[in-house]
PDB file of N, CA and C in Angstrom:
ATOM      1  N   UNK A   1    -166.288 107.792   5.778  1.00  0.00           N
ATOM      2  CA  UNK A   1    -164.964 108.081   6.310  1.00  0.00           C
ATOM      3  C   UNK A   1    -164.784 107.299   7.616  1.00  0.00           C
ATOM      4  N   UNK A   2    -163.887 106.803   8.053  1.00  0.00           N
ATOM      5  CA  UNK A   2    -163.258 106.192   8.855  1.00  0.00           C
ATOM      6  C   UNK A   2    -162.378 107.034  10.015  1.00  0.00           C
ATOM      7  N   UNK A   3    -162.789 106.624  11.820  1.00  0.00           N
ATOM      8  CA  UNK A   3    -162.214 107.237  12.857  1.00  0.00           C
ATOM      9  C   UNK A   3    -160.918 106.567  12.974  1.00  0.00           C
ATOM     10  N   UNK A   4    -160.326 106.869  13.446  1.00  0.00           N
ATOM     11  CA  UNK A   4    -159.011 105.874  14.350  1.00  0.00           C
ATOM     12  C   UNK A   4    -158.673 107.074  15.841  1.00  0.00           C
ATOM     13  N   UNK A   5    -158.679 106.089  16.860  1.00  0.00           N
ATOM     14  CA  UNK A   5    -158.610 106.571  17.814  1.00  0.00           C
ATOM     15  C   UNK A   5    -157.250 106.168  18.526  1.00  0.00           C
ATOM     16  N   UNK A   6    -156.656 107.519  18.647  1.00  0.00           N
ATOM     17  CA  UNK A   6    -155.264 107.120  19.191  1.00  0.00           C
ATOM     18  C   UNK A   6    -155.091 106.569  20.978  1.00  0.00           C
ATOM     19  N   UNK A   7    -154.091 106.001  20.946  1.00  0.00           N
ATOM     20  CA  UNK A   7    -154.415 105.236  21.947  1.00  0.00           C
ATOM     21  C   UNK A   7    -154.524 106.098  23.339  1.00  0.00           C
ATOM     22  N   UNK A   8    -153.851 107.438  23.142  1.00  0.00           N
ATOM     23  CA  UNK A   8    -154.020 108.072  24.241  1.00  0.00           C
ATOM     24  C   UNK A   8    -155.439 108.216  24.750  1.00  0.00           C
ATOM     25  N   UNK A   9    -156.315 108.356  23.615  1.00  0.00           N
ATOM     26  CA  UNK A   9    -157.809 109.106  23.727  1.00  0.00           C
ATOM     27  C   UNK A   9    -158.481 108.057  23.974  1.00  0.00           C
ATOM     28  N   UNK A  10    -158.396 106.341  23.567  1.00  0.00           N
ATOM     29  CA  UNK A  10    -158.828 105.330  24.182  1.00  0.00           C
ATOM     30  C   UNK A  10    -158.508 105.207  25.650  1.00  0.00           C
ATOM     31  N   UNK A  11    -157.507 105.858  25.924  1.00  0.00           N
ATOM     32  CA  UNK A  11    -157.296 105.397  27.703  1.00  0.00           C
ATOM     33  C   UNK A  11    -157.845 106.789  28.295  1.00  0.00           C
ATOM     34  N   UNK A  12    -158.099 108.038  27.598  1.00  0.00           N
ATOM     35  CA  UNK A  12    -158.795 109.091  28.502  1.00  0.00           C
ATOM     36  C   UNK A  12    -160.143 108.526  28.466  1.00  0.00           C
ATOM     37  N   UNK A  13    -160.871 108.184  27.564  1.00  0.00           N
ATOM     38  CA  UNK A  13    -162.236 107.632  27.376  1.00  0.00           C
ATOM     39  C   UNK A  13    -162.286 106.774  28.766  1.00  0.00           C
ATOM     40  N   UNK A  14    -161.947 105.756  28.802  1.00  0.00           N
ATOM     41  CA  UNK A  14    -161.724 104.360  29.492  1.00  0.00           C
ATOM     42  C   UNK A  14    -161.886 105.226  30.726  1.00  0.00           C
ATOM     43  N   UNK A  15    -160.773 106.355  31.010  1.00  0.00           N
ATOM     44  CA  UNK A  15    -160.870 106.401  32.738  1.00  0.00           C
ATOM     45  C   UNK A  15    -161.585 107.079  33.220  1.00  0.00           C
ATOM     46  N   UNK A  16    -162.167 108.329  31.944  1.00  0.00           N
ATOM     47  CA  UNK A  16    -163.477 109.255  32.083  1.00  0.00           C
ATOM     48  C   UNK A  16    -164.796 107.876  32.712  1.00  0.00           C
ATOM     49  N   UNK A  17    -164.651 107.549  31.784  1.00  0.00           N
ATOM     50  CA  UNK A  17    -165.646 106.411  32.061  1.00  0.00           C
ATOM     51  C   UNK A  17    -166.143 105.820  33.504  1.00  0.00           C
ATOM     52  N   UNK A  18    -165.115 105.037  33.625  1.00  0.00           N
ATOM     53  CA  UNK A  18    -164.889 104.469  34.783  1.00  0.00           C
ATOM     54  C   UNK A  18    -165.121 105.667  36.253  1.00  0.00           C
ATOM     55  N   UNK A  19    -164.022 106.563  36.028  1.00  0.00           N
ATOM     56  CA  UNK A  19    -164.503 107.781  36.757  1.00  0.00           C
ATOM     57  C   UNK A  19    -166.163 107.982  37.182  1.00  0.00           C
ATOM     58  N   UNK A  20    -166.323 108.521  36.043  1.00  0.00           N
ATOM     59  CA  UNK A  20    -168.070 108.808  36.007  1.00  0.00           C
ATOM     60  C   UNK A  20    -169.032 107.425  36.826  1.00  0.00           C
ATOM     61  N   UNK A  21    -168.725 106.872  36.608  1.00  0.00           N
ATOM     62  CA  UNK A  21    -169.454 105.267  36.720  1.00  0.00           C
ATOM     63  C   UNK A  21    -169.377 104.673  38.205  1.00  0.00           C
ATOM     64  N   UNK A  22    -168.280 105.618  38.815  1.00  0.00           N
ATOM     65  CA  UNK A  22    -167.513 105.221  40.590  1.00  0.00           C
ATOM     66  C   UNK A  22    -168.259 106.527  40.891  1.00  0.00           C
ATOM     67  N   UNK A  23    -168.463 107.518  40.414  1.00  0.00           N
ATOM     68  CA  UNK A  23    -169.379 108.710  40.975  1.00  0.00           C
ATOM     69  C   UNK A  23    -170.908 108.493  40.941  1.00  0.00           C
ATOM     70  N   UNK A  24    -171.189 108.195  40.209  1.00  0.00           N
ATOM     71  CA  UNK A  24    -173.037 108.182  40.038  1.00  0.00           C
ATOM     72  C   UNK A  24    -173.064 106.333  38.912  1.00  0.00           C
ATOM     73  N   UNK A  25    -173.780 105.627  39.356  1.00  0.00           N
ATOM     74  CA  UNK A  25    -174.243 104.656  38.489  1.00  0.00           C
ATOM     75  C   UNK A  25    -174.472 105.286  37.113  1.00  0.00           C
ATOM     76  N   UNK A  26    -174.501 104.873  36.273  1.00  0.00           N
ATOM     77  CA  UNK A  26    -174.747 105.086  34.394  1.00  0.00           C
ATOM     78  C   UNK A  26    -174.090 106.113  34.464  1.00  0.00           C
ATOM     79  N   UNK A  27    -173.484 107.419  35.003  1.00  0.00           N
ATOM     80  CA  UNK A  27    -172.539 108.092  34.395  1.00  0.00           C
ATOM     81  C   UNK A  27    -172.060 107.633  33.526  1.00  0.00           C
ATOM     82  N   UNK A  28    -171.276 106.815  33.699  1.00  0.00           N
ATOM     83  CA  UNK A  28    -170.048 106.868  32.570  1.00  0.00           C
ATOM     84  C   UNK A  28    -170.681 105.875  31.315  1.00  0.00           C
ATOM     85  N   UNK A  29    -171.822 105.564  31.239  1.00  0.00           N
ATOM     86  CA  UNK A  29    -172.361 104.965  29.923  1.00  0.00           C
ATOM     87  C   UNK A  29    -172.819 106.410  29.119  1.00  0.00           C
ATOM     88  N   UNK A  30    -173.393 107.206  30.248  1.00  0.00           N
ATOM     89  CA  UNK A  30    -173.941 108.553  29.177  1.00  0.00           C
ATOM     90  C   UNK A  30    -172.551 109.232  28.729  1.00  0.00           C
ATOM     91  N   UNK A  31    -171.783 109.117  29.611  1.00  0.00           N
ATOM     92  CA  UNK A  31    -170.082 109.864  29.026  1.00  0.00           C
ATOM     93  C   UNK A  31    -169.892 109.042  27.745  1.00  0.00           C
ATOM     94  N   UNK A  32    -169.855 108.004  27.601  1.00  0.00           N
ATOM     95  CA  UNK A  32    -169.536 107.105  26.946  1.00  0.00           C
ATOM     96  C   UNK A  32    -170.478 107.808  25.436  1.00  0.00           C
ATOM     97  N   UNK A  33    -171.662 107.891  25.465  1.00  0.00           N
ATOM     98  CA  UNK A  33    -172.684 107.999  24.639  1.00  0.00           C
ATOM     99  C   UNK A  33    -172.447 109.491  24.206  1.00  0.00           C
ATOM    100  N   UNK A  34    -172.326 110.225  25.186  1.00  0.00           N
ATOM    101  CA  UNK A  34    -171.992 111.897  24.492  1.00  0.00           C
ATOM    102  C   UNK A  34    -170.880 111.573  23.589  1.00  0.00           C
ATOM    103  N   UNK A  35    -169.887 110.512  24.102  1.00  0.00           N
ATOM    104  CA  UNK A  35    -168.456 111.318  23.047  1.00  0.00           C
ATOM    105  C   UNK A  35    -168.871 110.452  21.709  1.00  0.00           C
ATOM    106  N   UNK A  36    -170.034 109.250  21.913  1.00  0.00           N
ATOM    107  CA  UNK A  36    -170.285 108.575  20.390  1.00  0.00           C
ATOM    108  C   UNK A  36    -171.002 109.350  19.804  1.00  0.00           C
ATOM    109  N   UNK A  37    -171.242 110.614  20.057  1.00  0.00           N
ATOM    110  CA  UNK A  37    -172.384 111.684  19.334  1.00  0.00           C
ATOM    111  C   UNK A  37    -171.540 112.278  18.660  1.00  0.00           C
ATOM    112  N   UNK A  38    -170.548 112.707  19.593  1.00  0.00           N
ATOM    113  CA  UNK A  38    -169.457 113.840  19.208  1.00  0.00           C
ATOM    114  C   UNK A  38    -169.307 113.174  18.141  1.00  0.00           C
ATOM    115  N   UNK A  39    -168.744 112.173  18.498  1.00  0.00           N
ATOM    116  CA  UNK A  39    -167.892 111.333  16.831  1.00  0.00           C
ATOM    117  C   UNK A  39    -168.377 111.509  15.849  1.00  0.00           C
ATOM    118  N   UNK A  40    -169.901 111.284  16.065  1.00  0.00           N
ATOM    119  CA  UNK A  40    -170.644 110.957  14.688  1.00  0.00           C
ATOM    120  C   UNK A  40    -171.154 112.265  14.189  1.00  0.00           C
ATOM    121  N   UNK A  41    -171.097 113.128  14.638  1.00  0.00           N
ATOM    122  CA  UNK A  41    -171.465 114.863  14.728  1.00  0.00           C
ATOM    123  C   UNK A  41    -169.804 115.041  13.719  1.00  0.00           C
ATOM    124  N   UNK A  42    -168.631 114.714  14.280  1.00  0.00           N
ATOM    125  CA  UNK A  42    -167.818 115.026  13.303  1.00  0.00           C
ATOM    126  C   UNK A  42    -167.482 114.788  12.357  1.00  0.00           C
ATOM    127  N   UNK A  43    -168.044 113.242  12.091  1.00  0.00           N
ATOM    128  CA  UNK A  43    -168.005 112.519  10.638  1.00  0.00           C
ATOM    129  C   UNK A  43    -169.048 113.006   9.857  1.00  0.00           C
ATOM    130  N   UNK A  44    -170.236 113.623  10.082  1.00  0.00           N
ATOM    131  CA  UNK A  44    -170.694 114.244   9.777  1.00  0.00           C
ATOM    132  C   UNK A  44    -170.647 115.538   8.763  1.00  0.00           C
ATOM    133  N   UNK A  45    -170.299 116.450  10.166  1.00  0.00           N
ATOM    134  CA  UNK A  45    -169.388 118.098   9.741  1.00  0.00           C
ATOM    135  C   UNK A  45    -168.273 118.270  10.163  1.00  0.00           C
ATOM    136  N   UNK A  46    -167.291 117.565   9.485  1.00  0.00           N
ATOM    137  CA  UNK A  46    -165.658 117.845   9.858  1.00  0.00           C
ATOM    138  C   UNK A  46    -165.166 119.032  10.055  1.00  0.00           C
ATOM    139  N   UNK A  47    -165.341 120.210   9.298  1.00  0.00           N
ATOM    140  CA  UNK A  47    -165.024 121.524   9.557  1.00  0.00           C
ATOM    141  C   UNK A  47    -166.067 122.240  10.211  1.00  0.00           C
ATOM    142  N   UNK A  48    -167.016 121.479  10.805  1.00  0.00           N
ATOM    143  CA  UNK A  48    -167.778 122.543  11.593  1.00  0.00           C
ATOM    144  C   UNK A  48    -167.481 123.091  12.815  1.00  0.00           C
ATOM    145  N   UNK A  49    -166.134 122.525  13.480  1.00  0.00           N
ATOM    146  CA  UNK A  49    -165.849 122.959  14.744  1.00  0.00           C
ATOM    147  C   UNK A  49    -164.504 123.664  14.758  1.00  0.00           C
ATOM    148  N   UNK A  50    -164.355 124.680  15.740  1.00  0.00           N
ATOM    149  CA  UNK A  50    -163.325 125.747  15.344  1.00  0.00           C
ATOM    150  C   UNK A  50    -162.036 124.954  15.707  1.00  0.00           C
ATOM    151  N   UNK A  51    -160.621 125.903  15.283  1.00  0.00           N
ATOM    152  CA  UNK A  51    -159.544 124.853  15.402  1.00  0.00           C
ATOM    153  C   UNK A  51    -158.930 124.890  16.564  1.00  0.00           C
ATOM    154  N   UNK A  52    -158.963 123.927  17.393  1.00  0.00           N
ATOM    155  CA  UNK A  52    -157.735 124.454  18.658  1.00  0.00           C
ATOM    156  C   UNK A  52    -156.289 124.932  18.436  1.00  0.00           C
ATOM    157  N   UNK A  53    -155.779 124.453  17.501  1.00  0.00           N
ATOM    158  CA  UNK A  53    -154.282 124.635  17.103  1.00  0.00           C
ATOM    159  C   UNK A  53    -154.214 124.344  15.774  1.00  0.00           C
ATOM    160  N   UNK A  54    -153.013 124.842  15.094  1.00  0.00           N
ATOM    161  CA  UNK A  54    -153.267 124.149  13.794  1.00  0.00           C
ATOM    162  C   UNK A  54    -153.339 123.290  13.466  1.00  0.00           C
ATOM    163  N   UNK A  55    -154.190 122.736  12.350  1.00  0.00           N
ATOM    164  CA  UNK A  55    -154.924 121.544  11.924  1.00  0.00           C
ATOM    165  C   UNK A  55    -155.584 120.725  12.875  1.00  0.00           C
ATOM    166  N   UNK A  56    -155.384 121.127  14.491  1.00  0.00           N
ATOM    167  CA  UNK A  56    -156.252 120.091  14.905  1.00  0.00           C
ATOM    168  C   UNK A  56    -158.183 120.795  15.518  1.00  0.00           C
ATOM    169  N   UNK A  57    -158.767 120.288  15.473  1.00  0.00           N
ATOM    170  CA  UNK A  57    -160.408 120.819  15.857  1.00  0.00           C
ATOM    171  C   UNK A  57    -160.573 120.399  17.083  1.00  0.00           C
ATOM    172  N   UNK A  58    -161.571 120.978  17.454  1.00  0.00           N
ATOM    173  CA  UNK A  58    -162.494 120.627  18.745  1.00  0.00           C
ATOM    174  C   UNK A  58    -163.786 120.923  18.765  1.00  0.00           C
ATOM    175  N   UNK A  59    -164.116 119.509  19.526  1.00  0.00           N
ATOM    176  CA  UNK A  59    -165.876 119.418  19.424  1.00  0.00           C
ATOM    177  C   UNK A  59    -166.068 119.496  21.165  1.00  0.00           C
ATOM    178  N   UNK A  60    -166.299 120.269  21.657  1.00  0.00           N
ATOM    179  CA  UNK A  60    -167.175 119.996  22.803  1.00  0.00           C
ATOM    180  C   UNK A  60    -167.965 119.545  23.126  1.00  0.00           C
ATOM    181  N   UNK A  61    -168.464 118.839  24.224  1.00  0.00           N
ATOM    182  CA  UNK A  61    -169.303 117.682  24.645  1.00  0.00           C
ATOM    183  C   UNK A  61    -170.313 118.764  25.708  1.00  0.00           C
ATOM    184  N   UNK A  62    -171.279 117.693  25.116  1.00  0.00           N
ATOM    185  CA  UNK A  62    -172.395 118.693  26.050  1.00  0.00           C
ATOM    186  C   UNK A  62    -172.840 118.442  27.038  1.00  0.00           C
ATOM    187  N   UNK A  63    -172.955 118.746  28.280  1.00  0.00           N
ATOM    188  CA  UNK A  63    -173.184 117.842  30.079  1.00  0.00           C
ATOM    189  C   UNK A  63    -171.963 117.656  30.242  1.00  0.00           C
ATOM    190  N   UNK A  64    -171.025 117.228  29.694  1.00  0.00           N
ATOM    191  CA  UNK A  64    -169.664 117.306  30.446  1.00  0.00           C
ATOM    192  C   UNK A  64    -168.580 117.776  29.783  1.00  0.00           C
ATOM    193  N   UNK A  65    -167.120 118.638  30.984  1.00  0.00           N
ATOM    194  CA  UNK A  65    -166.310 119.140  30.499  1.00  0.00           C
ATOM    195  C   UNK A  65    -165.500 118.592  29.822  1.00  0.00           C
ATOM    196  N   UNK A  66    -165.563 118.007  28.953  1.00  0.00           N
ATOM    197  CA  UNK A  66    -164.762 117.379  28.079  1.00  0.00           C
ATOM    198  C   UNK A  66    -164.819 117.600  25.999  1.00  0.00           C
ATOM    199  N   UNK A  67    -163.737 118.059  25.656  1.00  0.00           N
ATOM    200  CA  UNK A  67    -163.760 117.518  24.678  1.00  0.00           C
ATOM    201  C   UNK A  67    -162.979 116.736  23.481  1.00  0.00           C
ATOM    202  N   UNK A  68    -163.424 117.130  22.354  1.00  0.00           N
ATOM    203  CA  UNK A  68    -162.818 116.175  21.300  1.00  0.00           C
ATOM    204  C   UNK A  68    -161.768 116.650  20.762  1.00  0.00           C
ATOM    205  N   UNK A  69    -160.609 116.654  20.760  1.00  0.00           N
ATOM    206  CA  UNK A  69    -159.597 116.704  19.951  1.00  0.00           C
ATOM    207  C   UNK A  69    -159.247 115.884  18.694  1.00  0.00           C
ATOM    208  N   UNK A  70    -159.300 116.689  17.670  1.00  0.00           N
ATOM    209  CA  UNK A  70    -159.284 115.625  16.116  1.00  0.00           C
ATOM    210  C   UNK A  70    -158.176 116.353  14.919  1.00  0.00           C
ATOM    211  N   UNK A  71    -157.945 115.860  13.945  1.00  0.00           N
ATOM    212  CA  UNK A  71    -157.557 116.092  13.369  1.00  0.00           C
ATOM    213  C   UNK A  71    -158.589 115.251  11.788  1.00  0.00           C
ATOM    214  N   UNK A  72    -158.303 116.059  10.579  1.00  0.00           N
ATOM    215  CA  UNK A  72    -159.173 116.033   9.616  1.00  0.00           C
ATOM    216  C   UNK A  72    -157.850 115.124   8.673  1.00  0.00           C
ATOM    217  N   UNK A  73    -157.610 114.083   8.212  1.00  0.00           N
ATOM    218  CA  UNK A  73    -157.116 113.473   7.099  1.00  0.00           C
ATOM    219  C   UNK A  73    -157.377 112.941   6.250  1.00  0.00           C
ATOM    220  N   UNK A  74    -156.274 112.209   4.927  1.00  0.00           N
ATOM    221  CA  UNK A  74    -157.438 112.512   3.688  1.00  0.00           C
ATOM    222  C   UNK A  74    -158.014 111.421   3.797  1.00  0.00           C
ATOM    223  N   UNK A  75    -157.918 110.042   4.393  1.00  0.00           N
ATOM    224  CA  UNK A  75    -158.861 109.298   4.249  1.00  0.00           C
ATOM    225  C   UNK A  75    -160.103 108.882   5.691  1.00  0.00           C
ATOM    226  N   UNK A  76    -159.594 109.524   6.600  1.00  0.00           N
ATOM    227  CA  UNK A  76    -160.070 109.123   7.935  1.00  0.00           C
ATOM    228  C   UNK A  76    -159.994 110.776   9.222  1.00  0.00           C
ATOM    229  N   UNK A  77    -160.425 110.019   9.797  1.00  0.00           N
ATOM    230  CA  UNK A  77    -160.492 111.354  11.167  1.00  0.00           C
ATOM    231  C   UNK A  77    -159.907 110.244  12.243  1.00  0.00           C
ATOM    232  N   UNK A  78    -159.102 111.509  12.690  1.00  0.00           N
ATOM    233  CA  UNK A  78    -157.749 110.991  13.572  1.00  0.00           C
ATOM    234  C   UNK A  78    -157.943 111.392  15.050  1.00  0.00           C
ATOM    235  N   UNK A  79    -159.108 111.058  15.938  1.00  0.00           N
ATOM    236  CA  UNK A  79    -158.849 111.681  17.206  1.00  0.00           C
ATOM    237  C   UNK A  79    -157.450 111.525  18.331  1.00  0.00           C
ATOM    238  N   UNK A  80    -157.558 112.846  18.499  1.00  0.00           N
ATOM    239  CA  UNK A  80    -156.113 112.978  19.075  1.00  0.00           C
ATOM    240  C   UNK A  80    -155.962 112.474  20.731  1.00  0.00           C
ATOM    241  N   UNK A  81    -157.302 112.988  21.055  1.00  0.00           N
ATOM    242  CA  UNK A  81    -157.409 113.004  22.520  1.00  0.00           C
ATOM    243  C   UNK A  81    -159.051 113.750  23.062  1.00  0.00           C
ATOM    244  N   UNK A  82    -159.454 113.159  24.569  1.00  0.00           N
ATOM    245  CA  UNK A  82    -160.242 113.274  25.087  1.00  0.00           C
ATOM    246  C   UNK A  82    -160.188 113.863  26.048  1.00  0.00           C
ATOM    247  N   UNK A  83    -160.142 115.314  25.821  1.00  0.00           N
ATOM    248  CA  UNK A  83    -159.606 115.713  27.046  1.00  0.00           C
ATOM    249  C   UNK A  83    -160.120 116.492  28.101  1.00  0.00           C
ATOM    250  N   UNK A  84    -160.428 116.796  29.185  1.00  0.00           N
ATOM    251  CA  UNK A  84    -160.871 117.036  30.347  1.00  0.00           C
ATOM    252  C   UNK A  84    -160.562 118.848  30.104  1.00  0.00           C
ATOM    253  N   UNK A  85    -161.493 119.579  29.536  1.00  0.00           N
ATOM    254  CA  UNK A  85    -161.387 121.164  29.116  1.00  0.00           C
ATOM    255  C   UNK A  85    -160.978 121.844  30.152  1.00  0.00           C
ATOM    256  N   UNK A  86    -160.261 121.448  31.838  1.00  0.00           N
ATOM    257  CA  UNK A  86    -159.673 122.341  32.586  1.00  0.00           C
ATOM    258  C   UNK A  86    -158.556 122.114  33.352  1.00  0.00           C
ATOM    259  N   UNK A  87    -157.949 120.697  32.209  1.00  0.00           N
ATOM    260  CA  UNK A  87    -156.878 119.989  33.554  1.00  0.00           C
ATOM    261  C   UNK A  87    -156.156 119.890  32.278  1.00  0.00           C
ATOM    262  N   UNK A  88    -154.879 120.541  32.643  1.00  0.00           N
ATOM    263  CA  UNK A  88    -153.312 120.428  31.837  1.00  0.00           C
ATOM    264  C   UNK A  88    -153.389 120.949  30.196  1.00  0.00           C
ATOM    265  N   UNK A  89    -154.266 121.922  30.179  1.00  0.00           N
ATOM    266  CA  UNK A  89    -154.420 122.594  28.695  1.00  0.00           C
ATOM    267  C   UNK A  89    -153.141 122.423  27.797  1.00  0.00           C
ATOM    268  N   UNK A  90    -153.530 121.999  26.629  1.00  0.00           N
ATOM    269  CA  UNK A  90    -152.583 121.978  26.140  1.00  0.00           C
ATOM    270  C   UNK A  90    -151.626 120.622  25.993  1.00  0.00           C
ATOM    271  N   UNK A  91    -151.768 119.742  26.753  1.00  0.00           N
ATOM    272  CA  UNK A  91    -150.821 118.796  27.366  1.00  0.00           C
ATOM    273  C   UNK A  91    -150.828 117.374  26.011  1.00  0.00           C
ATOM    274  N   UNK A  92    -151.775 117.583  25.135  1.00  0.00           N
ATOM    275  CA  UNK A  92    -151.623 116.459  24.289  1.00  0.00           C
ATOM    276  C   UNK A  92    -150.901 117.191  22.839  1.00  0.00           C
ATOM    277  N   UNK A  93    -150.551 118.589  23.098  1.00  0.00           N
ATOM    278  CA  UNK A  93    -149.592 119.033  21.795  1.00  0.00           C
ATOM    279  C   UNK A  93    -148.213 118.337  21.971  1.00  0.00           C
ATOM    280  N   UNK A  94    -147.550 118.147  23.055  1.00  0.00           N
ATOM    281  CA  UNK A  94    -146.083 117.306  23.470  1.00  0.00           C
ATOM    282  C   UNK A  94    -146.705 115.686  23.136  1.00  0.00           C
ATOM    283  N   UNK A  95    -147.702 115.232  23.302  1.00  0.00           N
ATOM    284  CA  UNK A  95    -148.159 113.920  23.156  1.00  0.00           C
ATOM    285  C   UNK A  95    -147.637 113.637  21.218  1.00  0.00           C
ATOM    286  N   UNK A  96    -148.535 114.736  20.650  1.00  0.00           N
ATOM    287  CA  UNK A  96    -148.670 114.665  18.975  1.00  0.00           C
ATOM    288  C   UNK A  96    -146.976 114.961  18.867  1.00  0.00           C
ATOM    289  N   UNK A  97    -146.303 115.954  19.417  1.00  0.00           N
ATOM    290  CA  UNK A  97    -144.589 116.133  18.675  1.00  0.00           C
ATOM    291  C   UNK A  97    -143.749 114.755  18.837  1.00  0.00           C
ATOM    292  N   UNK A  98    -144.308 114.227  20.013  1.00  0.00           N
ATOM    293  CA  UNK A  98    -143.122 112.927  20.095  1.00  0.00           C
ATOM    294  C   UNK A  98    -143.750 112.033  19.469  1.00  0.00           C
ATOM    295  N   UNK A  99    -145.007 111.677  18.578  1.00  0.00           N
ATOM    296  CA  UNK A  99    -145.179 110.601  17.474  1.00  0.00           C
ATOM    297  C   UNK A  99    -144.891 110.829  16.187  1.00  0.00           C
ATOM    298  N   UNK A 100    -144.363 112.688  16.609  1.00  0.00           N
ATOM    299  CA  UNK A 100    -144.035 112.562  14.910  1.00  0.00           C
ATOM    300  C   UNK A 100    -142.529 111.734  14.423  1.00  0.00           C
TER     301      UNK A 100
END
């Protein structure tokens, strides 16, 4: 099965990153490396993580507050967003209504 990463969750990645990386040296390569676990943890077991909202899941990341926002489709997994588990909850459901 095949990821596609929406572009929002490519630019939370990117600034998590960078973030981490201006705080401590290799931070943001291990940030980087937790969320390629996550990924592959969900391509894995797609329904193994409970749902945040309907149809979409979440995988939490482990060492940092962040997690995976996804959605399960029929040919691919659709991450929605990367999101920071205590800043603007919620804030990528208005992201998903205006692409519909």
């Amino acid at each position: 099965m095949e990821v596609l990463l929406d572009d929002l969750a490519r630019l939370e990645l990117d600034d998590a990153s960078e973030y981490y990386e201006l705080e401590v040296p290799g931070l943001g390569r291990q940030f980087r490396e937790a969320v390629k676990r996550g990924i592959r943890r969900i391509l894995e077991y797609p329904t193994a993580w409970p749902e945040e909202d309907e149809d979409v899941r979440r995988h939490l990341l482990h060492k940092f507050p962040y997690k995976i926002l996804y959605s399960i489709e029929k040919d691919y997994i659709y991450i929605i967003a990367i999101a920071h588990c205590h800043r603007r909850p919620d804030y990528w459901i208005d992201t998903i209504l205006n692409k519909s």
